[in-house]
Protein backbone atom coordinates (compact mmCIF):
# COMPACT_ATOMS: atom_id res chain seq x y z
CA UNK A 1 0.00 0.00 0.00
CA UNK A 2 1.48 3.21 -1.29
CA UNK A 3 1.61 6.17 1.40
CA UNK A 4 0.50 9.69 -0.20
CA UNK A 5 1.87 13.14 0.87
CA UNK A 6 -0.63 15.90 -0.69
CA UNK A 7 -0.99 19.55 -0.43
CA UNK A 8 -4.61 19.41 -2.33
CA UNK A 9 -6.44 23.25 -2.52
CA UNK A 10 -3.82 24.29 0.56
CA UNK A 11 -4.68 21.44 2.52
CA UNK A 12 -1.74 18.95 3.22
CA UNK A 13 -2.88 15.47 3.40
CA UNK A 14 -1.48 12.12 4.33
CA UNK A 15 -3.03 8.65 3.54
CA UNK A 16 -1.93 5.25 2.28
CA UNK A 17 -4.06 3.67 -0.31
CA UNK A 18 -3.89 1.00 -3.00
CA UNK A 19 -4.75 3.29 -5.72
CA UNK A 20 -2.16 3.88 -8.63
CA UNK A 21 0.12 6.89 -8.34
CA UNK A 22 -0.88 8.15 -11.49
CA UNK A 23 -4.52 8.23 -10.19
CA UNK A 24 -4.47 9.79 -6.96
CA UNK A 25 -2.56 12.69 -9.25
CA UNK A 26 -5.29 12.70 -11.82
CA UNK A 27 -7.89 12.95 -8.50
CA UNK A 28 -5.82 15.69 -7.19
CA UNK A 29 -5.55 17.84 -10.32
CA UNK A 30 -9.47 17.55 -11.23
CA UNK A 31 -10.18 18.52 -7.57
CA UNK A 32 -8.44 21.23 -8.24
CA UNK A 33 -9.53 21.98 -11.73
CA UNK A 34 -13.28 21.87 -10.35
CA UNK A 35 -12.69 24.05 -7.42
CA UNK A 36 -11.31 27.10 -9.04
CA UNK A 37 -13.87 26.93 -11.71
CA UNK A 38 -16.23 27.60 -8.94
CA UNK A 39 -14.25 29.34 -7.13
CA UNK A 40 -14.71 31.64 -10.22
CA UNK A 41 -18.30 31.82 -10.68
CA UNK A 42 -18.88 32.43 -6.15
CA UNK A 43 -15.41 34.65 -5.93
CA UNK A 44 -17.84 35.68 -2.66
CA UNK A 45 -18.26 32.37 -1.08
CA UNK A 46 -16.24 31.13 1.88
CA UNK A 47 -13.78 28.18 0.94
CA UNK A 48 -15.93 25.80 2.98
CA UNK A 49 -19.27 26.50 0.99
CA UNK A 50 -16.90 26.65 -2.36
CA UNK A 51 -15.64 22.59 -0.70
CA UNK A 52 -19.19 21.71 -0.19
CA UNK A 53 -20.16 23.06 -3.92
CA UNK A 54 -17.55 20.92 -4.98
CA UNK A 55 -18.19 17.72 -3.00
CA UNK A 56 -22.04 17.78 -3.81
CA UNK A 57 -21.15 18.26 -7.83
CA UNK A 58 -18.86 15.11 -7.66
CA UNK A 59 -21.26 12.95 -5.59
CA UNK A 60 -23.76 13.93 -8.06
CA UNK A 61 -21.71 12.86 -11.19
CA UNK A 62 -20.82 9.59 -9.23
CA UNK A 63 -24.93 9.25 -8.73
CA UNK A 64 -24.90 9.45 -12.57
CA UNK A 65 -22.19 7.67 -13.46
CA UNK A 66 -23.77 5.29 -11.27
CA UNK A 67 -26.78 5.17 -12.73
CA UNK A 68 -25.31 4.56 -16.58
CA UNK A 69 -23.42 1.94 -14.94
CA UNK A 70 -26.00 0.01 -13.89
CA UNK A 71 -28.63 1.07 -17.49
CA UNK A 72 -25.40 -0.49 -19.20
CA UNK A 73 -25.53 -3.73 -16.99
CA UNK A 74 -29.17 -4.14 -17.38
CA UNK A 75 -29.18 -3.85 -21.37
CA UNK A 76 -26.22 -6.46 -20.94
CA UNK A 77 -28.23 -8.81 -19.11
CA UNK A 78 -31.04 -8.35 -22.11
CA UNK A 79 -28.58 -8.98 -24.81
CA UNK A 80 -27.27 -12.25 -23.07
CA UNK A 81 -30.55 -13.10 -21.74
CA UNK A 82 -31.37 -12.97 -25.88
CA UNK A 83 -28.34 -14.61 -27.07
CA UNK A 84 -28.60 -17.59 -24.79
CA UNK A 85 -32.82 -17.92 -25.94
CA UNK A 86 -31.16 -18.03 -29.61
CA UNK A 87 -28.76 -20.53 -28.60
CA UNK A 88 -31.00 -23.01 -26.96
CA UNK A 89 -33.48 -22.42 -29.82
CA UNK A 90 -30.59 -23.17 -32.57
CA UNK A 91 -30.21 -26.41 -30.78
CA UNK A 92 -33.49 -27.24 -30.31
CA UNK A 93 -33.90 -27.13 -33.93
């Protein structure tokens, strides 16, 4: 388990995790990406509501991506449940 030394939006931050290097980096920099973009559109909003803003937009695109994850699985499940009625039907015949 890899042990992580961060300064993320002027926070430092220590944690081990499994999670690739390259990832945590890529988490980091959209974090920050995200937060001055609304940092830039509520330049009069305290850092913690700005944090919040920001937490309650990711949750919300992990909701979504969520919820294409599982529409994907279900057509999935269709298509095999299909292919496998084709398949018995082939040999049935």
């Amino acid at each position: 388990m890899a042990h992580y030394n961060l300064n993320v939006l002027g926070f430092d931050v220590s944690f081990k995790a499994e999670a690739d290097p390259k990832r945590v980096e890529q988490a980091k920099m959209l974090l920050e990406e995200r937060y001055n973009a609304l940092k830039q559109h509520g330049k009069q909003l305290s850092k913690e509501k700005l944090l919040t803003f920001l937490a309650l937009a990711l949750a919300d695109d992990m909701l979504q991506a969520r919820e294409e994850m599982e529409k994907s699985e279900e057509r999935l499940r269709t298509l095999l449940d299909e292919m496998n009625k084709e398949a018995a039907q082939a040999v049935d015949s």
